[in-house]
C-alpha atoms as a PDB file:
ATOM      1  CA  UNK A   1     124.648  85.365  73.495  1.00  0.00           C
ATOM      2  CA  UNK A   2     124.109  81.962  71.696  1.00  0.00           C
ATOM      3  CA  UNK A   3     120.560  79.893  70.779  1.00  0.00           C
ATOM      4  CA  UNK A   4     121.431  77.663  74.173  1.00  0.00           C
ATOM      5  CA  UNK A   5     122.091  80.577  76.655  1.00  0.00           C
ATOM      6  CA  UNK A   6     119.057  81.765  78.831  1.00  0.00           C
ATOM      7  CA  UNK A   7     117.935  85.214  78.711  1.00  0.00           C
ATOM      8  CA  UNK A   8     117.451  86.918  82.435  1.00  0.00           C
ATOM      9  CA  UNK A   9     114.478  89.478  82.468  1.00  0.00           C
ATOM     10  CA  UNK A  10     115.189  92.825  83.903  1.00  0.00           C
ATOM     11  CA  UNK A  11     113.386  93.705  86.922  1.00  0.00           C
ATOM     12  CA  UNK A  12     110.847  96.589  86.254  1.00  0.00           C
ATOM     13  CA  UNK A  13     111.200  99.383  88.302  1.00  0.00           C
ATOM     14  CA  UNK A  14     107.927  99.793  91.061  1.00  0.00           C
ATOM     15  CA  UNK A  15     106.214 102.452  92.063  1.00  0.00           C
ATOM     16  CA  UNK A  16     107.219 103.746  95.672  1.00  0.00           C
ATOM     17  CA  UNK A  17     103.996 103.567  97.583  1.00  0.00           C
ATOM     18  CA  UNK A  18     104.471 107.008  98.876  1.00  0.00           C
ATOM     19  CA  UNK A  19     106.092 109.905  98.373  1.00  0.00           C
ATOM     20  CA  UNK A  20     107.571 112.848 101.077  1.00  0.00           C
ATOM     21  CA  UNK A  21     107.394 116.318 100.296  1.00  0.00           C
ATOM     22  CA  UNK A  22     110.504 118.562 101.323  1.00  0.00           C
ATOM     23  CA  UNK A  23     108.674 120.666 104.354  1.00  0.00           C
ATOM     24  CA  UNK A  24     108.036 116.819 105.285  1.00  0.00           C
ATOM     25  CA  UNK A  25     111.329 115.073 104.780  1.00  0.00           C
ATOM     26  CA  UNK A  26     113.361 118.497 106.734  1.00  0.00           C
ATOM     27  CA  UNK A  27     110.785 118.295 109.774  1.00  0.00           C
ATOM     28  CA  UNK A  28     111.803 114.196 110.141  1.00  0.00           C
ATOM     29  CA  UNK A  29     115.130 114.355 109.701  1.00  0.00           C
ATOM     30  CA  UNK A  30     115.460 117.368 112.259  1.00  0.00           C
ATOM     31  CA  UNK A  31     113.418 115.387 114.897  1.00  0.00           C
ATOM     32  CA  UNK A  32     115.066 112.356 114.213  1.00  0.00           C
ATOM     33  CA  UNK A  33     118.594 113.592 114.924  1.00  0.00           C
ATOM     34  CA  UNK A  34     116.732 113.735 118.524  1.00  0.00           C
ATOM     35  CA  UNK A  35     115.734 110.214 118.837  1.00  0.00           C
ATOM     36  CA  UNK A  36     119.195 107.844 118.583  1.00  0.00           C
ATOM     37  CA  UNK A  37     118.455 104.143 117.522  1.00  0.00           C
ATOM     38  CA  UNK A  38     115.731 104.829 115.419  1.00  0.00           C
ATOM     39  CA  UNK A  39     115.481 103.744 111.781  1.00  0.00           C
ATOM     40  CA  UNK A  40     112.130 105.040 110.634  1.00  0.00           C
ATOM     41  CA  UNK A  41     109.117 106.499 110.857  1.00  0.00           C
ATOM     42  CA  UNK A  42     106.197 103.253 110.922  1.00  0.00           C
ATOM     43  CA  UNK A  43     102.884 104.587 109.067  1.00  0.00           C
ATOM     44  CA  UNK A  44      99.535 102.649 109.486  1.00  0.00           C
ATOM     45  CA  UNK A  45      96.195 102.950 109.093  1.00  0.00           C
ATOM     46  CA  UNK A  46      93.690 102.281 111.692  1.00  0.00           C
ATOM     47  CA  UNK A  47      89.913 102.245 112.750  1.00  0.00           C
ATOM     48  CA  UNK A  48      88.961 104.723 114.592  1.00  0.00           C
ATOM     49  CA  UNK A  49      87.259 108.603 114.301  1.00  0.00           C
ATOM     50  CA  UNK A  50      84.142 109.606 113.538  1.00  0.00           C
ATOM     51  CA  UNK A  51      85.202 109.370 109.764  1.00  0.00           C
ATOM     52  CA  UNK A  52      86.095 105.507 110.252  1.00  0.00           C
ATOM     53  CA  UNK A  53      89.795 105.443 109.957  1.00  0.00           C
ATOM     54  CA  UNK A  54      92.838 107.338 111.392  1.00  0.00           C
ATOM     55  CA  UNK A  55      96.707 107.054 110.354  1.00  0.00           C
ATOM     56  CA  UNK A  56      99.022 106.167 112.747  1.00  0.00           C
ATOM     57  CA  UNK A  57     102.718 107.163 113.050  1.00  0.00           C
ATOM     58  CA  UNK A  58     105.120 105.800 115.367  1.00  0.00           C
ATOM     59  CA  UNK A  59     109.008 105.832 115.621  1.00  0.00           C
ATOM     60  CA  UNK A  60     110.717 102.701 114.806  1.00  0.00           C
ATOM     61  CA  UNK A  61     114.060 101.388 116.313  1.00  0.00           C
ATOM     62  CA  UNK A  62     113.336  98.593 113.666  1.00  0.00           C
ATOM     63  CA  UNK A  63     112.336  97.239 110.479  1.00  0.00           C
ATOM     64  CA  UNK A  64     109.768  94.528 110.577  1.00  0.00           C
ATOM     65  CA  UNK A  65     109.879  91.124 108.317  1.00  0.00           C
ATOM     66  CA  UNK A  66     107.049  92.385 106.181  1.00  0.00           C
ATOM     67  CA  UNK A  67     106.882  96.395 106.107  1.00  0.00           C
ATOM     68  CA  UNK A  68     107.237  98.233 103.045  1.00  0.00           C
ATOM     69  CA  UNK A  69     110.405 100.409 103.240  1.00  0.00           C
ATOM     70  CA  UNK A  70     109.876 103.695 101.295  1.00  0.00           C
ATOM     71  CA  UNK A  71     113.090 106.054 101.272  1.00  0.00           C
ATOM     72  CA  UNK A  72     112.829 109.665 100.183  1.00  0.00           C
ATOM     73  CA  UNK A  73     114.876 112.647 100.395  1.00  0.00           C
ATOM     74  CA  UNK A  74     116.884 111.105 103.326  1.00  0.00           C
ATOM     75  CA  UNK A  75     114.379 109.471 105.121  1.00  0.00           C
ATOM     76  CA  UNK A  76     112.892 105.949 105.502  1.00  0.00           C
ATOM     77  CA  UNK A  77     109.167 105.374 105.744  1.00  0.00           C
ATOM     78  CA  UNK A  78     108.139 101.859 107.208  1.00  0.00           C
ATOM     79  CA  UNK A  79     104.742 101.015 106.143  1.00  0.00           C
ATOM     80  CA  UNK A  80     102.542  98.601 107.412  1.00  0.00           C
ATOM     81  CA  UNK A  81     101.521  95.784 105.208  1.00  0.00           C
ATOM     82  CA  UNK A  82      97.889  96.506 105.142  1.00  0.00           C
ATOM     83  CA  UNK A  83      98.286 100.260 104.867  1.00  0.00           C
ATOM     84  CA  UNK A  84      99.616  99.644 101.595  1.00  0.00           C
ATOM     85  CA  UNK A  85      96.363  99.422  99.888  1.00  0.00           C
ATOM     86  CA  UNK A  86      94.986 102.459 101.541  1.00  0.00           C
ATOM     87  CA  UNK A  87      98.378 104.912 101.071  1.00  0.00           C
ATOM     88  CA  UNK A  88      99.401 104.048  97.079  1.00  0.00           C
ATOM     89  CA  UNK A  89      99.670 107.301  95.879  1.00  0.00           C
ATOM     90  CA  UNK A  90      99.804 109.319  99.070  1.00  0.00           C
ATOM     91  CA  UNK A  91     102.291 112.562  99.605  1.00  0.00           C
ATOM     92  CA  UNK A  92     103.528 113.239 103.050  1.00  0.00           C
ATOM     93  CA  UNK A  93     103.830 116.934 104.007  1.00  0.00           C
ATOM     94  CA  UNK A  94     104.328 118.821 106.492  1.00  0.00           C
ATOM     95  CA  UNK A  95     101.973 122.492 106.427  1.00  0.00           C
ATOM     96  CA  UNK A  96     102.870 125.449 109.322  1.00  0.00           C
ATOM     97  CA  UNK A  97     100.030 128.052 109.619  1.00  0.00           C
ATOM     98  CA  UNK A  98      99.225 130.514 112.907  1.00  0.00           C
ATOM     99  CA  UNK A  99      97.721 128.044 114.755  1.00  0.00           C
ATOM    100  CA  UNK A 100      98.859 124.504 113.920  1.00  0.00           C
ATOM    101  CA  UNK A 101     102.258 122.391 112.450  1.00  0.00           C
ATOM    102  CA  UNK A 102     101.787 119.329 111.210  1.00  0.00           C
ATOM    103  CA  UNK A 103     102.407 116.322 108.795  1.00  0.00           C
ATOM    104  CA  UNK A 104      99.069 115.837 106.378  1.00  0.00           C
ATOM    105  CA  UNK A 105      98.982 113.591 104.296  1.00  0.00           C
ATOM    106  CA  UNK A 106      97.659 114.110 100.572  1.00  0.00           C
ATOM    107  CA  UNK A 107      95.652 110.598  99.708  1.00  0.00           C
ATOM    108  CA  UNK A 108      94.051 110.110  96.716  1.00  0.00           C
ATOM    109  CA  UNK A 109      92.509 107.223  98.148  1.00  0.00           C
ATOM    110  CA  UNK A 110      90.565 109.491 100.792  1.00  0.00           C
ATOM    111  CA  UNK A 111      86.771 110.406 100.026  1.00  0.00           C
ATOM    112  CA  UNK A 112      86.048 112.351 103.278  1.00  0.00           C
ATOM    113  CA  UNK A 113      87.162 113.254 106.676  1.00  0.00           C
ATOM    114  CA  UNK A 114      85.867 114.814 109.478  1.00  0.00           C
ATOM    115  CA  UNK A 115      85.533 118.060 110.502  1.00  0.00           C
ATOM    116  CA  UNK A 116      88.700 118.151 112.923  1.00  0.00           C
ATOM    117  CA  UNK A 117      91.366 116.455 110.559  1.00  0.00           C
ATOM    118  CA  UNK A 118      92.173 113.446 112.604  1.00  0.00           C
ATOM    119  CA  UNK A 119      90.271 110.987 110.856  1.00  0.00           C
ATOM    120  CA  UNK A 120      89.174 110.317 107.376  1.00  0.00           C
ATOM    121  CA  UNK A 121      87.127 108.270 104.925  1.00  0.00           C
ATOM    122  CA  UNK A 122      89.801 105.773 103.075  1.00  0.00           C
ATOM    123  CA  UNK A 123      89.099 103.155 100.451  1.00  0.00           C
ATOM    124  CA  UNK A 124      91.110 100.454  98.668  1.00  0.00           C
ATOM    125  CA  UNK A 125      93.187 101.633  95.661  1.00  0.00           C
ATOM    126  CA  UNK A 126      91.517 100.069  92.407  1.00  0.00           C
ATOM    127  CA  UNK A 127      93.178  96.951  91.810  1.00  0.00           C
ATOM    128  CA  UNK A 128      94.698  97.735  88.735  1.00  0.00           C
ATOM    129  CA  UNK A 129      97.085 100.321  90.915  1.00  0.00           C
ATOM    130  CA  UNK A 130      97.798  97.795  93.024  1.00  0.00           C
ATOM    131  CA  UNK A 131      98.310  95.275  90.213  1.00  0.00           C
ATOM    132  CA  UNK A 132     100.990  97.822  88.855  1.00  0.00           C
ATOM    133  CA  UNK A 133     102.437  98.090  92.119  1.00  0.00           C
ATOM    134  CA  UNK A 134     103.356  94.446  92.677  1.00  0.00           C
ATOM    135  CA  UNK A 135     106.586  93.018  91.521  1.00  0.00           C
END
């Protein structure tokens, strides 16, 4: 390289916003094989519960303009723009026990929930995470 020629900066690697545990990632794939045309699995976050917020899940046959695509282990997470804030450091799994199967979601972001699981207490990651997060 010579005085006159430009240097190009690297892009730094970011941070997935979440990650999928393996009980997680084998219980999607399995029911997705079921469902032909769909791409994803679209997680949100929404008001609602007596805790204040709930996540939502939903099976997508497409990827919107502005989600944030997170593939792990096989499968492809499409998360809502404003979730983001609310799910940066979040683990999917997926826990079987004598009563119940089902996805949780380990959130660091989550200060309470109530007493039946299906909604929770969430606040915004510091903005120093999210700082590191951006490209």
């Amino acid at each position: 390289m010579n005085a006159h020629t430009p240097s190009v900066a690297t892009p730094r690697a970011r941070a997935k916003v979440m990650t999928i545990s393996d009980a997680a990632a084998g219980r999607l794939k399995a029911i997705m094989e079921s469902k032909p045309g769909v791409v994803g699995l679209r997680l949100g976050i929404k008001k609602g519960g007596c805790a204040g917020m709930e996540y939502t899940m939903a099976w997508a046959e497409s990827q919107d303009r502005f989600d944030e695509v997170v593939e792990d282990k096989g499968v492809k997470l499409l998360i809502e723009p404003m979730a983001i804030m609310y799910l940066l450091g979040t683990e999917m799994d997926y826990k079987t026990d004598k009563l119940a199967s089902q996805f949780v979601f380990n959130n660091p972001n989550q200060k309470s929930a109530c007493g039946c699981g299906e909604s929770v207490n969430l606040i915004p990651v510091a903005k120093d995470q999210l700082d590191a997060f951006k490209v």
